[in-house]
Protein backbone atom coordinates (compact mmCIF):
# COMPACT_ATOMS: atom_id res chain seq x y z
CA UNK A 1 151.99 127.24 110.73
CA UNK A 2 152.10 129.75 108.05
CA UNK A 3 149.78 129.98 105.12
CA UNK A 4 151.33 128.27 101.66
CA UNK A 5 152.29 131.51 99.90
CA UNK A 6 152.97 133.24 102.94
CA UNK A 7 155.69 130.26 103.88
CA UNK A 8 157.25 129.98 100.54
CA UNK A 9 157.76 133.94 100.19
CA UNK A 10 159.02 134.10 103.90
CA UNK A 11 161.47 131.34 103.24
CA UNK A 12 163.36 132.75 100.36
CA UNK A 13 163.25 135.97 102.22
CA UNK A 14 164.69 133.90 105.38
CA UNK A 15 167.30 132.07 103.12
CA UNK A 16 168.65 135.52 101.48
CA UNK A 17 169.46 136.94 104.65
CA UNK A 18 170.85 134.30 106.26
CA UNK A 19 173.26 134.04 102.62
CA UNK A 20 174.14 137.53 103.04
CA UNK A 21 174.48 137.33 107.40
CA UNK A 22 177.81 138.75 108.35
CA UNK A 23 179.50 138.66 111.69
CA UNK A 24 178.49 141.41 114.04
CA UNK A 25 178.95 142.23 117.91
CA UNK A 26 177.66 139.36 119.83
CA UNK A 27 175.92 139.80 122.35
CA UNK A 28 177.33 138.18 126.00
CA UNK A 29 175.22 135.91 126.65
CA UNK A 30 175.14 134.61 123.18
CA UNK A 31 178.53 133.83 122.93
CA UNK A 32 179.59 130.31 121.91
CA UNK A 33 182.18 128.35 120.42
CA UNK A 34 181.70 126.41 117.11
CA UNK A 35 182.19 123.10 118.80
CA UNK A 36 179.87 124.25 122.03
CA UNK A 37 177.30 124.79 119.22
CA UNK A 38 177.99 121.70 117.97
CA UNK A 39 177.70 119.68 121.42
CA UNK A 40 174.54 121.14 122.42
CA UNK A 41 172.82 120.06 118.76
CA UNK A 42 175.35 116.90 119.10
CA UNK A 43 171.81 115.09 119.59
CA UNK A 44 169.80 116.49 117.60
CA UNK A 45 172.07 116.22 114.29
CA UNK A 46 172.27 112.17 115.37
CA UNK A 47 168.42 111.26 115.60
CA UNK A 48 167.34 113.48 112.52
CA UNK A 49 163.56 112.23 112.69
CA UNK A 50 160.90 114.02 114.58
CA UNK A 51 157.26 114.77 114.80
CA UNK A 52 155.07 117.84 114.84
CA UNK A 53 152.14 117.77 116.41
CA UNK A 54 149.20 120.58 115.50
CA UNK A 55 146.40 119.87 117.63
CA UNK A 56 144.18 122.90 119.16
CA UNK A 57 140.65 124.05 119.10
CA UNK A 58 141.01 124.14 115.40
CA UNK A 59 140.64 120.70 115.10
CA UNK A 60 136.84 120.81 115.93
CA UNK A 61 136.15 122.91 112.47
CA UNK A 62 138.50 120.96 111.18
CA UNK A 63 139.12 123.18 108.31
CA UNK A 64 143.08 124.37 108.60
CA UNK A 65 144.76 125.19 111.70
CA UNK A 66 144.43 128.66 109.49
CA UNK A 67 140.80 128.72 109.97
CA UNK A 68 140.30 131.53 112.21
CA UNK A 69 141.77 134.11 109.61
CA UNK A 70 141.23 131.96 106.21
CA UNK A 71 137.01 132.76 107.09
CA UNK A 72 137.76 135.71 108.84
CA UNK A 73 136.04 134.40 111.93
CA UNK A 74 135.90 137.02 114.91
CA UNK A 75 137.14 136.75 118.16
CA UNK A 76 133.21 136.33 120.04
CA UNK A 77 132.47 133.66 117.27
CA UNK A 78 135.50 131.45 117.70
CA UNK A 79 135.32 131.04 121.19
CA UNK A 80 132.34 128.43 120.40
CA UNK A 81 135.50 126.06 119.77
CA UNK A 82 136.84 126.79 123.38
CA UNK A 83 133.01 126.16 124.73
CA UNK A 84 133.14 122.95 122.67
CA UNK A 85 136.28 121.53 122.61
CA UNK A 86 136.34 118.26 125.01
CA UNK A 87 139.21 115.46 123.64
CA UNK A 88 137.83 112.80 125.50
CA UNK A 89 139.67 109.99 124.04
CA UNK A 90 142.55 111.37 123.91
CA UNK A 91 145.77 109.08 125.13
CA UNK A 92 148.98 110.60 124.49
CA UNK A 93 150.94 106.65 125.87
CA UNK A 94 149.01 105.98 122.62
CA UNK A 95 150.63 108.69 120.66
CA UNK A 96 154.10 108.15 122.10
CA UNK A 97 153.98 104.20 121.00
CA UNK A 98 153.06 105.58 117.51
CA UNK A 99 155.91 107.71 117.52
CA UNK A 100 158.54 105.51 118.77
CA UNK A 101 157.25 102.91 116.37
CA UNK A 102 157.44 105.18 113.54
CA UNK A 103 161.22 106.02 114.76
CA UNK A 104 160.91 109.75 115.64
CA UNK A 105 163.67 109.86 117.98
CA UNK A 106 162.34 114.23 119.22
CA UNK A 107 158.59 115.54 119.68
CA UNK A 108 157.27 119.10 118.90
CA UNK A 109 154.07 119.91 120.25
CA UNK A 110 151.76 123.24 119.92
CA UNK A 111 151.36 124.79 123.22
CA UNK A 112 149.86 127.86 121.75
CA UNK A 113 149.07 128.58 118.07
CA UNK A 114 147.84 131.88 116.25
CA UNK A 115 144.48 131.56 117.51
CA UNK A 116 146.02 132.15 121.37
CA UNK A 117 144.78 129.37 122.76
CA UNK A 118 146.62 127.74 125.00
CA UNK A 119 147.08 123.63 125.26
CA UNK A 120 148.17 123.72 129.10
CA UNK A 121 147.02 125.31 132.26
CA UNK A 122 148.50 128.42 131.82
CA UNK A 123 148.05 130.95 134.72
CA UNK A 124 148.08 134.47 132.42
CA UNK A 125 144.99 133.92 130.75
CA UNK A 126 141.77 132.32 130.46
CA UNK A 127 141.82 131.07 126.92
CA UNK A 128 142.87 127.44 128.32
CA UNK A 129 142.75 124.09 127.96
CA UNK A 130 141.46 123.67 131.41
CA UNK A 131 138.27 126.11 130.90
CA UNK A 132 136.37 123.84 128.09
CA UNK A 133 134.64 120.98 128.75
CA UNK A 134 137.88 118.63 129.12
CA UNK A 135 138.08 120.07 131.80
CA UNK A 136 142.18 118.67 132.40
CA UNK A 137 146.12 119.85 131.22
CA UNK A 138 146.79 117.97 128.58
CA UNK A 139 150.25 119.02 128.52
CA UNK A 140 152.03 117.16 131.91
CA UNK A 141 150.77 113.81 130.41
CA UNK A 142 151.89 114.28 126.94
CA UNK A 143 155.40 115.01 128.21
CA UNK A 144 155.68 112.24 130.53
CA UNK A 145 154.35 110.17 127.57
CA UNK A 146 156.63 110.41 125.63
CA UNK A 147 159.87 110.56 127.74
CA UNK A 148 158.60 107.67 128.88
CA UNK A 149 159.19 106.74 125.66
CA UNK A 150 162.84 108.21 125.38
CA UNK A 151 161.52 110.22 123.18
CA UNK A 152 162.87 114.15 123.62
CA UNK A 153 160.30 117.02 124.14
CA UNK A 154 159.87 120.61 121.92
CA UNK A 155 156.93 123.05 122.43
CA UNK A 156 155.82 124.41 119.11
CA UNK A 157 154.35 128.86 120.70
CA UNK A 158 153.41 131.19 118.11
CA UNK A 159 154.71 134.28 118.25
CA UNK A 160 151.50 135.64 116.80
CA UNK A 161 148.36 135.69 118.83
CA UNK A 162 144.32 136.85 117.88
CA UNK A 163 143.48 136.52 121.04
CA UNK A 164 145.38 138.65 123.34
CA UNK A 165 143.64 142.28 124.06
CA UNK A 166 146.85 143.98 123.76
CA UNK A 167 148.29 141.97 120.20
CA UNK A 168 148.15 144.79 117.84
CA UNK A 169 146.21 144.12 114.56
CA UNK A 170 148.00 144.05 111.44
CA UNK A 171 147.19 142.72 107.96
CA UNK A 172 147.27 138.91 108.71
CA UNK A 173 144.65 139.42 111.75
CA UNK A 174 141.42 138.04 111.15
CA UNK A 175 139.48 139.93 113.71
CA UNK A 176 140.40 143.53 113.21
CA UNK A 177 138.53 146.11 112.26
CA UNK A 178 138.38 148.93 109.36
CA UNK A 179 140.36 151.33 111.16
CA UNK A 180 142.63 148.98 113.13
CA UNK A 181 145.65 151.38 112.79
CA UNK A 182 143.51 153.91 114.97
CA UNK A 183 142.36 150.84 117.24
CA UNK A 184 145.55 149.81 117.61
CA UNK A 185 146.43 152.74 119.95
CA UNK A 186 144.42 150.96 122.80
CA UNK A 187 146.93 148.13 122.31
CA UNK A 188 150.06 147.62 123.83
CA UNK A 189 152.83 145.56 122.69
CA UNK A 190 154.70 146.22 125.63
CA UNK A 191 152.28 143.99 127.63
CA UNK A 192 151.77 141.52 125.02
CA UNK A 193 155.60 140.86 125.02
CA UNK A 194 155.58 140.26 128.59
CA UNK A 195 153.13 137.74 128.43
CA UNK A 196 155.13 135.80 125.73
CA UNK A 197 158.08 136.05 128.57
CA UNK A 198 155.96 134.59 131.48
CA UNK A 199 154.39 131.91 129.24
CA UNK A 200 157.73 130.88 128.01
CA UNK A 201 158.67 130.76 131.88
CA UNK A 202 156.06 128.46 132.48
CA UNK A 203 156.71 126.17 129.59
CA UNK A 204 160.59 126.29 130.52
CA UNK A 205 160.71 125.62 134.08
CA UNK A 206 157.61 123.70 135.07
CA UNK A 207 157.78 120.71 132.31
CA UNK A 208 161.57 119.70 133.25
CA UNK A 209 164.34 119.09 130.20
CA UNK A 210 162.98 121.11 127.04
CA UNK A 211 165.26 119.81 124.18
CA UNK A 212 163.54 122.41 120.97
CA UNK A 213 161.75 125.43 121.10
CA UNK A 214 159.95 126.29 117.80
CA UNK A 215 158.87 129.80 117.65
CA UNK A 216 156.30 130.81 114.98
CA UNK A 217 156.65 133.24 113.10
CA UNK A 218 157.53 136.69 111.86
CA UNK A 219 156.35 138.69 108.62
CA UNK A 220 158.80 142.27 109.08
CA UNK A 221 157.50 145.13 106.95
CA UNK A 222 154.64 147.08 106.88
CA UNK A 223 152.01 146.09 108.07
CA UNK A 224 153.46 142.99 109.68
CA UNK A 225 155.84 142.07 112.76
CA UNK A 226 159.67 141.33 113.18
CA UNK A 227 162.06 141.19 115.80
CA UNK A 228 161.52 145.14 116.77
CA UNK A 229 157.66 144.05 117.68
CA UNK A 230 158.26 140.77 119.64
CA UNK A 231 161.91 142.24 120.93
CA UNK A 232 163.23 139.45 120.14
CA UNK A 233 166.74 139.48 121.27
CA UNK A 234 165.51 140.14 124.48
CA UNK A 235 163.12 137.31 124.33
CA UNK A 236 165.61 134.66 123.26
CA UNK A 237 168.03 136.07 126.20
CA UNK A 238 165.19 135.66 128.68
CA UNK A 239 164.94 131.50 126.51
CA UNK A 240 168.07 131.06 127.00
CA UNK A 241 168.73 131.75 130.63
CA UNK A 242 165.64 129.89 131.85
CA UNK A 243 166.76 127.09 129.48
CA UNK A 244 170.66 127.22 128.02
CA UNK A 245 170.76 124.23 126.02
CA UNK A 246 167.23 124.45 124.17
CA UNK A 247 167.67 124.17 120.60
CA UNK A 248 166.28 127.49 118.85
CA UNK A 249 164.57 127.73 115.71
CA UNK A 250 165.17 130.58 112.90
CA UNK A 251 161.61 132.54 113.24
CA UNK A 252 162.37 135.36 115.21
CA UNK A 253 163.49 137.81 112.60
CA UNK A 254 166.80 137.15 113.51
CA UNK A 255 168.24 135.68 110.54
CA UNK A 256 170.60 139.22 110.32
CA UNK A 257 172.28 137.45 113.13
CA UNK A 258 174.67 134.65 113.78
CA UNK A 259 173.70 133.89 116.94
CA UNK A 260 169.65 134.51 117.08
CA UNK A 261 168.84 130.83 115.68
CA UNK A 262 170.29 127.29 115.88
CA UNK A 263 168.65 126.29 113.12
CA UNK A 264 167.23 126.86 109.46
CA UNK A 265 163.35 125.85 109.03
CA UNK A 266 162.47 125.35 105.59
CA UNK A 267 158.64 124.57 105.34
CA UNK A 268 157.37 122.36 103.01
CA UNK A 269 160.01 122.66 100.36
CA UNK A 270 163.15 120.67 100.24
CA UNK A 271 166.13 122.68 99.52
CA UNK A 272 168.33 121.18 96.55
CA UNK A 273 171.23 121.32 98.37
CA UNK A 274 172.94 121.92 102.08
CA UNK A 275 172.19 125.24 103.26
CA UNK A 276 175.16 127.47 103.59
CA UNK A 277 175.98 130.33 105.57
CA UNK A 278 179.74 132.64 104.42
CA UNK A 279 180.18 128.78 102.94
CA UNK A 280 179.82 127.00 105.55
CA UNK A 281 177.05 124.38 106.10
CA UNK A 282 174.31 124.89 108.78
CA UNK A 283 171.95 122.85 110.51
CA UNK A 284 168.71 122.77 109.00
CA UNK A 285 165.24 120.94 109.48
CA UNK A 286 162.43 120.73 107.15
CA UNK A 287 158.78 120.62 108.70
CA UNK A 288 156.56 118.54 106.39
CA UNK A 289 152.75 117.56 106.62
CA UNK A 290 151.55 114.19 105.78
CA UNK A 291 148.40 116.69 103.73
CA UNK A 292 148.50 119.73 103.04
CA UNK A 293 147.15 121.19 106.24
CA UNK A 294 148.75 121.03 109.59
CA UNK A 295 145.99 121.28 112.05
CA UNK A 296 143.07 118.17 111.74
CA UNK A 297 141.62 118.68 107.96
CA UNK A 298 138.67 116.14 107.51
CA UNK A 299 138.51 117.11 103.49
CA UNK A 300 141.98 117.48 102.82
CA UNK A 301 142.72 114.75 100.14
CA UNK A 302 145.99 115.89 99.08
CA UNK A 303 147.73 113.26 101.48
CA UNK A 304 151.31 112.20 100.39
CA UNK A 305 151.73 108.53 99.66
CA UNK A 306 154.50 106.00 102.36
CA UNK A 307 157.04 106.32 99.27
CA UNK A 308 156.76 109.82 99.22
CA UNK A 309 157.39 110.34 102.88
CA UNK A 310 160.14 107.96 103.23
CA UNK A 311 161.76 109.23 99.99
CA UNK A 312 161.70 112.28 101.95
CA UNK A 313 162.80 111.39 104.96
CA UNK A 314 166.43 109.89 103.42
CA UNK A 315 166.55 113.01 100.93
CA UNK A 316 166.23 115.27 104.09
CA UNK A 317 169.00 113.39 105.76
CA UNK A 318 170.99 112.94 102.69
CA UNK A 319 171.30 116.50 102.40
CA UNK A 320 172.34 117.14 106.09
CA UNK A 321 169.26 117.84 107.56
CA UNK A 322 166.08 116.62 110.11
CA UNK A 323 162.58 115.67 109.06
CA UNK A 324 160.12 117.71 111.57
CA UNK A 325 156.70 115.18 110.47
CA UNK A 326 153.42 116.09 111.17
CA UNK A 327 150.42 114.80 112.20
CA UNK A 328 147.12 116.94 113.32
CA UNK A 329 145.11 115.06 115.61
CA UNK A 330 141.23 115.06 115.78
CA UNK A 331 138.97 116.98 117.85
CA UNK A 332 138.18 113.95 120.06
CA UNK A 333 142.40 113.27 120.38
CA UNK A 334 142.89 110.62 118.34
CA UNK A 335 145.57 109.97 114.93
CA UNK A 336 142.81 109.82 111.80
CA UNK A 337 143.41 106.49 109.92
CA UNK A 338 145.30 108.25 107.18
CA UNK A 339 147.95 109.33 109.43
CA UNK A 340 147.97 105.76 111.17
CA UNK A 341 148.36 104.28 107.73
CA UNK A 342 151.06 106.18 107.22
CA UNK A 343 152.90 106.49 110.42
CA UNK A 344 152.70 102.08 110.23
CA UNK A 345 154.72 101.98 106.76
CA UNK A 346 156.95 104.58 108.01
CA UNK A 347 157.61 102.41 110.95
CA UNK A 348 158.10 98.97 109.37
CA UNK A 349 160.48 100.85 106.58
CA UNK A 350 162.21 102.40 109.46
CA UNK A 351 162.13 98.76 111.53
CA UNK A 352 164.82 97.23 109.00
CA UNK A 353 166.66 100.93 107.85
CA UNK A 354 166.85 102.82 110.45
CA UNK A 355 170.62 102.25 110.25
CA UNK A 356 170.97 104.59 107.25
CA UNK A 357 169.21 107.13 109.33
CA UNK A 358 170.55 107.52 112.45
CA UNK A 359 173.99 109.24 112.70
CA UNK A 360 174.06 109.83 109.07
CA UNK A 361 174.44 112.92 106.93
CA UNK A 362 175.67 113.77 103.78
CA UNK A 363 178.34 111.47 102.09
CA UNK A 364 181.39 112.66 100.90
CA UNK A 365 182.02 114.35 97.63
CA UNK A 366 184.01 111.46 96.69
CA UNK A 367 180.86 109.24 96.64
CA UNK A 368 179.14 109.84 93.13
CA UNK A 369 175.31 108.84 93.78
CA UNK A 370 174.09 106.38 91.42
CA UNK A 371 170.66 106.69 89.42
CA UNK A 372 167.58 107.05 90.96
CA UNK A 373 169.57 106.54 94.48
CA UNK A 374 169.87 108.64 97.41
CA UNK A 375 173.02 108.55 99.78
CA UNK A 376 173.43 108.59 103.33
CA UNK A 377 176.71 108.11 105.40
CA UNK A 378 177.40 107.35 109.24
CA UNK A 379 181.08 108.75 109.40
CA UNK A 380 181.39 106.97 113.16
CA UNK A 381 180.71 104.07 111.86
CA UNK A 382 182.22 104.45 108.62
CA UNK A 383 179.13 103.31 106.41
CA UNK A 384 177.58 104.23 103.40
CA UNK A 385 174.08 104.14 102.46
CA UNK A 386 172.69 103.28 98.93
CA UNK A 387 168.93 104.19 99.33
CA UNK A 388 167.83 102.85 95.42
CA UNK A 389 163.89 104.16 94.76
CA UNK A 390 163.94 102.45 91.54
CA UNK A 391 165.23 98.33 91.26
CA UNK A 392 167.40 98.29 88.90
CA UNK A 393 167.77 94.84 86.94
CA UNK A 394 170.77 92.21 88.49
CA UNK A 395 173.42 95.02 88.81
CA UNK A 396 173.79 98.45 90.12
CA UNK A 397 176.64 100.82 88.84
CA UNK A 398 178.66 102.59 91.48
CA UNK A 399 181.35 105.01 89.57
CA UNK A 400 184.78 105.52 90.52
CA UNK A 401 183.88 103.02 93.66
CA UNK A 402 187.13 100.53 93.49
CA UNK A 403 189.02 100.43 96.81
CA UNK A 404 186.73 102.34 98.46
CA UNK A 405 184.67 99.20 100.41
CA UNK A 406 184.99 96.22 100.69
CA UNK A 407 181.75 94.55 101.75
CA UNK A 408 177.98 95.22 100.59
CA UNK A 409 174.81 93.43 101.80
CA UNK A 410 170.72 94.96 101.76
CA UNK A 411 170.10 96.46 104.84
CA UNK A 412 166.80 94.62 105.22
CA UNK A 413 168.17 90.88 105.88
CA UNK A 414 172.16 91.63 106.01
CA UNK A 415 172.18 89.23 103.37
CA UNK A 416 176.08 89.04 101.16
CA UNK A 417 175.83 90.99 98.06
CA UNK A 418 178.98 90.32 95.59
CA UNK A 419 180.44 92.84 93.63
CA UNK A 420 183.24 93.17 91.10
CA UNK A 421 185.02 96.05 88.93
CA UNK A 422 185.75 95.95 85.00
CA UNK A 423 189.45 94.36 84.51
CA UNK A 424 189.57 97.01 81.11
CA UNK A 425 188.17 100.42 80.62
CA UNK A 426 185.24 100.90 77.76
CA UNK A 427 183.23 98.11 76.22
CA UNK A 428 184.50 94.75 75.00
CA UNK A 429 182.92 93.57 71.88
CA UNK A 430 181.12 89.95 72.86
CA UNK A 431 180.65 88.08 76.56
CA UNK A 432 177.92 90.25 77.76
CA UNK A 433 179.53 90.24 80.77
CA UNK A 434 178.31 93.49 82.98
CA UNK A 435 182.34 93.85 84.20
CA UNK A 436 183.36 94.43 80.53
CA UNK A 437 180.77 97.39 80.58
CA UNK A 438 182.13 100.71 82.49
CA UNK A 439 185.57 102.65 83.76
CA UNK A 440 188.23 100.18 85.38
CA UNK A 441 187.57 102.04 88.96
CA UNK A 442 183.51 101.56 89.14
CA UNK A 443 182.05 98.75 90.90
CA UNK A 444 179.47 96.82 89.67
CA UNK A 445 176.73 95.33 92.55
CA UNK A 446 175.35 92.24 91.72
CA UNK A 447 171.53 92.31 92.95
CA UNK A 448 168.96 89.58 93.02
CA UNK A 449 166.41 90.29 90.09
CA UNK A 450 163.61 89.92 92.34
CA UNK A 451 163.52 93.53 94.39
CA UNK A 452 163.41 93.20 98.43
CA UNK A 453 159.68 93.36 99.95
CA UNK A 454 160.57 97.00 101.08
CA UNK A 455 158.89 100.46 100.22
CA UNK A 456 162.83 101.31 99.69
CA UNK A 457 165.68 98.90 99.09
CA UNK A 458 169.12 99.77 100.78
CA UNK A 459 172.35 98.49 100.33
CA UNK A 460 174.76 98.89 103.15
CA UNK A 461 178.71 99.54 102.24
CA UNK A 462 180.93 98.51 104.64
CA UNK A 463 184.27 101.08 103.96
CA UNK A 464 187.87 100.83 103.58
């Protein structure tokens, strides 16, 4: 993944053009109907809950999937990590049960990161899983894994790649040398681009269904690389008639376009409200880390806390959107116990509320959320979600409410909740009565003064 700074700066830059996107000339074989669009994602906008996966050589260092250019570590040195690099307990039937437990309905895994190296057995180049001392694909078995599992399958390729003899340096290369402009005319693009094309025909045809592809990333400019450098329309042509119903992310520089992504990626950063495009919402995921890192990061102590990740997993889908999760693996294949920790609570939060998650989205404007309460809303099955991060004491306030449902329980047990409205408007002097408090349309909940044994409380609203 990108570096902080480099992510934030890219995704404002990303979210301006995509504002300011206008309709052009579309090409052919891009053509497609609002509602196609819409049946193709149909999935995807239903499960909402995913995980990334950033596991490569980088995980032996262990010091940032970034590593390779953070140290400025040369090509001949970091191939040590390729000599090394032997995951022998790795088990992804392991991984998969994690998942599923943890609810993540879709899977994104890195086949290839910025460091080139590739997490199958590739036949266009070397730099392989299958020539270090593992010895063995690691790919075929993680995909069977986890559709085993019923879980869907996305392959994570960079874009960018140190290794490749004919990837021409720029200023984010680690590797390249004082007069790389001059060097770079021993490079050719050309070839490099073709090798993205026969890779992606490998990963496309030989692995059956592939339900995301997650292409990483572009920095246009000077200096940097954008859709004239990887070609891109020509690449997602060549994506999209090996694989027509792939779900494509926003990284190819194409964000000029209407038709060059599927999707918005915010990274790490939670927009404050739906993305739009000419006014008109899009579909959007947010990729989050469980740390700040994405690859395996032994000292990285900036790990968010179960409420934090849940909180963010019903803001995401309160707002419209899918929670892309990560979790770097170790060197020897294996979740560290942080990410365990974490992926348990997730999953025994997401054991009594998945409900509110699945099939949801954004409620109506005519729902006003409460305080310190996040909404979600199933419009199949005509339900609304009162996600309440703070316990409020025997009585939660929902304005302008009256009519609008007509039975409440917590999610957790299904257990009755009663609820009444104010027969006046204002506040009666004496009675202390919480109905004579309030506008004669809100709804008062009543709620048991002890709060549920959840990391989040919901109350389910069954509508009128």
């Amino acid at each position: 993944m990108k570096k902080t700074i480099v992510s934030l700066i890219l995704l404002f830059t990303s979210f301006s053009f995509v504002i300011h996107a206008q309709e052009e000339n579309v090409p052919s074989w891009a053509k497609e109907t609002k509602a196609e669009k819409e049946k193709r994602m149909e999935w995807w906008t239903h499960d909402r809950f995913g995980m990334f996966i950033h596991w490569g050589i980088y995980a032996l260092p262990a010091r940032h999937e970034w590593v390779q250019n953070r140290e400025r570590i040369s090509k001949s040195e970091y191939k040590k990590y390729q000599e090394l690099f032997n995951p022998d307990l790795y088990d992804p039937k392991e991984w998969a049960a994690k998942a599923k437990a943890a609810g993540m309905k879709y899977v994104v895994l890195t086949t290839k990161h910025h460091d080139g190296f590739c997490m199958w057995d590739t036949k266009h180049t070397d730099y392989k899983i299958t020539n270090t001392p593992y010895g063995k694909d690691i790919l075929k078995p993680f995909v069977d894994a986890f559709r085993a599992e019923g879980i869907r399958i996305g392959f994570y390729y960079s874009l960018i790649d140190w290794h490749h003899p004919h990837f021409t340096y720029d200023n984010m290369h680690p590797d390249k040398p004082e007069n790389w402009k001059e060097e770079n005319k021993n490079r050719d693009m050309t070839k490099y681009r073709q090798y993205m094309k026969d890779q992606l025909t490998e990963l496309l045809t030989e692995f059956g269904q592939i339900d995301e592809l997650f292409l990483d990333f572009s920095y246009p400019g000077e200096g940097g690389k954008g859709h004239k450098e990887w070609d891109s329309e020509s690449l997602l042509k060549h994506v999209r008639s090996l694989m027509p119903n792939v779900i494509v992310d926003n990284r190819m520089d194409l964000n000029h376009t209407t038709w060059g992504w599927d999707y918005f990626t915010p990274e790490q950063f939670m927009p404050s409200e739906w993305p739009t495009l000419n006014g008109e919402r899009i579909p959007w995921e947010t990729c989050q880390t469980f740390s700040g890192s994405w690859g395996y990061y032994r000292d990285e102590y900036t790990w968010k806390s179960p409420h934090q990740l849940i909180t963010m997993l019903i803001e995401t889908v309160s707002k419209g959107g899918n929670l892309l999760l990560n979790v770097g693996p170790t060197a020897r294949g294996v979740f560290d116990d942080r990410a365990n920790e974490r992926l348990d609570a997730i999953a025994q939060w997401m054991k009594f509320h998945s409900r509110s998650i699945y099939g949801c989205t954004q409620a109506p404007d005519e729902f006003s959320r409460p305080q310190n309460c996040f909404l979600t809303y199933n419009p199949e099955k005509k339900r609304l979600y009162i996600h309440v991060l703070e316990w409020p004491f025997k009585s939660l306030q929902l304005k302008g409410y009256k009519g609008k449902f007509k039975y409440a329980q917590l999610l957790n047990d299904d257990s009755e909740l009663k609820f009444s409205s104010p027969k006046v408007s204002g506040i009666e002097a004496g009675g202390g009565n919480m109905t004579e408090f309030g506008q004669s349309d809100d709804v008062f909940i009543q709620l048991p003064v002890e709060r549920p044994n959840v990391e989040i409380p919901v109350i389910e609203l069954v509508l009128e």
